[in-house]
Protein backbone atom coordinates (compact mmCIF):
# COMPACT_ATOMS: atom_id res chain seq x y z
CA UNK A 1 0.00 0.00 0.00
CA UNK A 2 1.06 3.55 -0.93
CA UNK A 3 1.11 6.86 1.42
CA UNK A 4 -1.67 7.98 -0.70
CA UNK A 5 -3.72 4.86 -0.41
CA UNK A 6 -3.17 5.10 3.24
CA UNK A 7 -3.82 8.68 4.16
CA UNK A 8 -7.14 8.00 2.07
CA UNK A 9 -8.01 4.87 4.50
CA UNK A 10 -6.84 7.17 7.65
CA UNK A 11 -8.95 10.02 6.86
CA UNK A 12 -11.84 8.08 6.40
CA UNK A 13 -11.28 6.34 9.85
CA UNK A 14 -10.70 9.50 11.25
CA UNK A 15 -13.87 10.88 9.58
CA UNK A 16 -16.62 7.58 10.80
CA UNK A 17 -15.04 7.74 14.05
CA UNK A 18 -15.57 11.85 14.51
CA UNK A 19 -19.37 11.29 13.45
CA UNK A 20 -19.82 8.31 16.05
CA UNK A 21 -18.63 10.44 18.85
CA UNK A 22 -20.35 13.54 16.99
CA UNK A 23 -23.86 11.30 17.64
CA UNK A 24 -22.67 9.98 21.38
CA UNK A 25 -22.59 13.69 21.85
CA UNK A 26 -25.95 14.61 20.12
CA UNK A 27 -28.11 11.21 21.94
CA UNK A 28 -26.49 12.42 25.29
CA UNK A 29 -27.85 15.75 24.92
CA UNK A 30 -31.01 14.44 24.02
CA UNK A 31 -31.51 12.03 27.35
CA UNK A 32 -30.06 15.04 29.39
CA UNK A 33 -32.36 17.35 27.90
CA UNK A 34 -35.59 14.69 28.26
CA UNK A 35 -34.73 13.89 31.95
CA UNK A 36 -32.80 16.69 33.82
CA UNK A 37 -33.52 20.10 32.16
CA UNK A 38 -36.63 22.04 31.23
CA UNK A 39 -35.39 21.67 27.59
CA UNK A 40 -37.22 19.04 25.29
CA UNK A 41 -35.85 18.20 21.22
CA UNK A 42 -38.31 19.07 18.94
CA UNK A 43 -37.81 16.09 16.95
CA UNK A 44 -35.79 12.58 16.98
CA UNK A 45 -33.82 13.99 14.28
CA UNK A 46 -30.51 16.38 13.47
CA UNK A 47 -30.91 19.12 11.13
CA UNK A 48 -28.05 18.31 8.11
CA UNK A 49 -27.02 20.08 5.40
CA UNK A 50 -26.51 17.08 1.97
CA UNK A 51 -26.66 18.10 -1.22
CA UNK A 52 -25.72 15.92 -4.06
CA UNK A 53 -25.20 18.17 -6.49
CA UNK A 54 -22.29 19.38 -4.63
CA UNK A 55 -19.25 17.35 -3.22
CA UNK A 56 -19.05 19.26 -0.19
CA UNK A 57 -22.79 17.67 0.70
CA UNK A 58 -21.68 13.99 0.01
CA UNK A 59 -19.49 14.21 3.41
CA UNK A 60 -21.64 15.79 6.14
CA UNK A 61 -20.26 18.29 8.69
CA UNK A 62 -22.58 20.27 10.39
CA UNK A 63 -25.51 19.03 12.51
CA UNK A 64 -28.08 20.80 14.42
CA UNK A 65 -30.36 19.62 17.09
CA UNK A 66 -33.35 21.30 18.29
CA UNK A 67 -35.07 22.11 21.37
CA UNK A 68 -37.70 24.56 23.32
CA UNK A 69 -38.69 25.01 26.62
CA UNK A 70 -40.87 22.48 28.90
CA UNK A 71 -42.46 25.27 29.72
CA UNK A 72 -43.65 26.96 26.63
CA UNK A 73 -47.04 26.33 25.89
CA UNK A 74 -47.35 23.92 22.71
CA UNK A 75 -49.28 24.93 20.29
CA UNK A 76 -51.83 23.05 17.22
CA UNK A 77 -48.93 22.53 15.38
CA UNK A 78 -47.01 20.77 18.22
CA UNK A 79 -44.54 23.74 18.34
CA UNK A 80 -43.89 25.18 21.52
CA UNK A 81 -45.26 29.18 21.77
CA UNK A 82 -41.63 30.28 22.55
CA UNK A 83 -37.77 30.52 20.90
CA UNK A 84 -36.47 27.16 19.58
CA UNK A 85 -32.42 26.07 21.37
CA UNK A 86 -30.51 25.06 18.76
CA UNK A 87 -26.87 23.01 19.21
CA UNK A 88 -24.90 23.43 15.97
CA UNK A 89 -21.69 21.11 15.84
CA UNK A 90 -19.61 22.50 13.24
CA UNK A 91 -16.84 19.97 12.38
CA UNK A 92 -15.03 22.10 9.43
CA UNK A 93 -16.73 25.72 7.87
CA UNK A 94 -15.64 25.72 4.21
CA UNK A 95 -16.02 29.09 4.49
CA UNK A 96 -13.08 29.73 7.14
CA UNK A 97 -10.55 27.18 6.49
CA UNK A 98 -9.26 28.23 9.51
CA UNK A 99 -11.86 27.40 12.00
CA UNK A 100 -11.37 24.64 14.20
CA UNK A 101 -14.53 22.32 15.03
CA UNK A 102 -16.93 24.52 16.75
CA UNK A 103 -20.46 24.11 18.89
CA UNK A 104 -22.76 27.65 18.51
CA UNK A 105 -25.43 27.50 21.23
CA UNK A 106 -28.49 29.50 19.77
CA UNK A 107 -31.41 30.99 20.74
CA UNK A 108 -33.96 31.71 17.74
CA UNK A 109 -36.87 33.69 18.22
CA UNK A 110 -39.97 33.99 15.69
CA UNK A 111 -42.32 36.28 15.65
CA UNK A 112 -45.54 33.99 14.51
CA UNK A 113 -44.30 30.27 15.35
CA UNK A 114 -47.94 29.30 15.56
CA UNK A 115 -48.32 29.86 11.49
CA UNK A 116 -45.61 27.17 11.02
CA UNK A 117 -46.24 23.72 9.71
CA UNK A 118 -46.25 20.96 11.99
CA UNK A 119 -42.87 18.76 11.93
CA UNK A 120 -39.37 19.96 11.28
CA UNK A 121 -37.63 18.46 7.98
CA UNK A 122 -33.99 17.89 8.17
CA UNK A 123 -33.91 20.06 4.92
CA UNK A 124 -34.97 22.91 6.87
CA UNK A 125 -31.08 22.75 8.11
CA UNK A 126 -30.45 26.64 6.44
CA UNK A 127 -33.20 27.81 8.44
CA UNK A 128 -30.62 27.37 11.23
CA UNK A 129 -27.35 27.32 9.85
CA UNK A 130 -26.68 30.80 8.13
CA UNK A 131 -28.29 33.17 10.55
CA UNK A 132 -25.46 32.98 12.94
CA UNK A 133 -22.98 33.04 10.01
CA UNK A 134 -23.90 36.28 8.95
CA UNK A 135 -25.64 35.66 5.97
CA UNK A 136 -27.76 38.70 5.38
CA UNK A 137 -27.61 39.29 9.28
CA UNK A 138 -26.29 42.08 11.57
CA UNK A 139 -24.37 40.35 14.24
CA UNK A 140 -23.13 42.39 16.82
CA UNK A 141 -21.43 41.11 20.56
CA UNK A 142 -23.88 41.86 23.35
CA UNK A 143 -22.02 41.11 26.33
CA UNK A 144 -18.73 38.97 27.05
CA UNK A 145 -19.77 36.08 25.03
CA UNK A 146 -23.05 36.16 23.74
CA UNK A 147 -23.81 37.84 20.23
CA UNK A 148 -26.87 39.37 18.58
CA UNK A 149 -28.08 38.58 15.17
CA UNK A 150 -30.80 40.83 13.68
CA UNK A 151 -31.71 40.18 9.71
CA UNK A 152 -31.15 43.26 7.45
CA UNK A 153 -34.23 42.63 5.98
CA UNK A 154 -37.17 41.30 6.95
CA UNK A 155 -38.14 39.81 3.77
CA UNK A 156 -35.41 37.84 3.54
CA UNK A 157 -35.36 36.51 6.55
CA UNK A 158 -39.25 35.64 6.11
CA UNK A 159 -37.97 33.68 2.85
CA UNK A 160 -34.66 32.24 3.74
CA UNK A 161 -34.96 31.90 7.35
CA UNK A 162 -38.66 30.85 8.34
CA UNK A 163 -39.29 34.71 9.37
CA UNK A 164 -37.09 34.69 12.46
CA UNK A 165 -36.46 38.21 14.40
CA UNK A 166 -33.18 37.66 15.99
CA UNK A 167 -30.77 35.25 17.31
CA UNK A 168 -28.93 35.20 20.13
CA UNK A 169 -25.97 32.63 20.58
CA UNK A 170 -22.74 31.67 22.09
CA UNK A 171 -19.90 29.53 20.03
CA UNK A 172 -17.41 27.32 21.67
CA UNK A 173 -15.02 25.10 21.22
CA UNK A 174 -15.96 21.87 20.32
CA UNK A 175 -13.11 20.20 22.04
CA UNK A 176 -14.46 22.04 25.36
CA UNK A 177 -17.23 19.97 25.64
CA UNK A 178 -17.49 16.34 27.15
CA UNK A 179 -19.42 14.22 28.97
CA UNK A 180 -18.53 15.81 32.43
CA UNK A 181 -19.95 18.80 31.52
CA UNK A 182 -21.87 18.58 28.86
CA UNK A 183 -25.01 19.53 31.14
CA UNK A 184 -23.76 22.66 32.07
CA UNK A 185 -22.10 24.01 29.11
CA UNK A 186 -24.91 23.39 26.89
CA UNK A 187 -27.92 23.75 28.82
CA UNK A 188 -26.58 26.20 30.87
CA UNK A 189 -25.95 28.40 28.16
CA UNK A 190 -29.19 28.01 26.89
CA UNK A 191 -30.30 29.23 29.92
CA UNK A 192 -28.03 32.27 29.61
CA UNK A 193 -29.76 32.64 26.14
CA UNK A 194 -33.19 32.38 27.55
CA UNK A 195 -32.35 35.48 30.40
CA UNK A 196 -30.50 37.07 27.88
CA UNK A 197 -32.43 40.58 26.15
């Protein structure tokens, strides 16, 4: 076998075994969430971004899991009447090269979540995604770690975005997180989110 062959075989090793502990990560925060916080997930499934028509969807490397408040009332559509928590893991951004793997914390609020269809399609991954990337958003720091995203317009967030006002949201490093604190760093910063503005 050649170097090439090999770093082909590595990478792809390397690759499997960052999405196992990727969803070890992702079902974790989903029993935590169930049974120790006032958080629930909105749905069994994580929000991905695949897209065959591009080579950068045939490897996936973003995924997003939703939740809302216990507490919010739920609505016809078996939304809650309040912001939806979103955990982004962000293993590469082919945007900035640079970036090193990444978890954004985000709070998204809406101003008519009721109008919404029921159920949450993994498709509806950009809903999530480019808000706190700056796409067509003002993002601006609002305290020591938490930043503000407002859309520029509101038509385009209403067509790219699923009409949401702002966004509040923290972004860490992924290698920060693990299973001794996983509890606290994410759902604690969600409740940071929820107190925050």
């Amino acid at each position: 076998m050649n170097s090439v062959d090999e770093n082909i075989r590595d990478a792809f090793i390397a690759v499997h075994r960052t999405h196992e502990n990727v969803n070890q990560l992702m079902e974790y925060c989903r029993t935590i969430a169930n049974e120790k916080t006032n958080y629930k997930t909105v749905n069994g499934k994580f929000l991905k971004w695949q897209w065959n028509g591009n080579y950068y969807g045939w490897c996936i490397d973003d995924f997003i899991l939703l939740f809302q408040r216990e507490t919010d009332k739920i609505l016809k559509n078996e939304w809650r009447d309040g912001p939806i928590y979103a955990m982004e893991i962000m293993l590469h951004n082919d945007e900035q090269f640079e970036q090193l793997p990444t978890i954004y914390l985000s709070k998204f609020e809406y101003e008519d979540i009721a109008s919404w269809e029921k159920g949450c399609s993994t498709s509806n991954h950009q809903h999530f995604y480019y808000p706190t990337k700056a796409e067509y958003m003002d993002i601006q720091m609002i305290g020591e770690e938490i930043y503000l995203a407002t859309p520029e317009m509101k038509e385009t967030a209403d067509q790219y975005y699923a009409g949401v006002r702002k966004v509040s949201f923290v972004q860490l490093p992924l290698m920060s997180v693990n299973a001794e604190n996983a509890e606290e760093t994410i759902f604690g910063n969600f409740e940071k989110l929820y107190l925050s503005n």
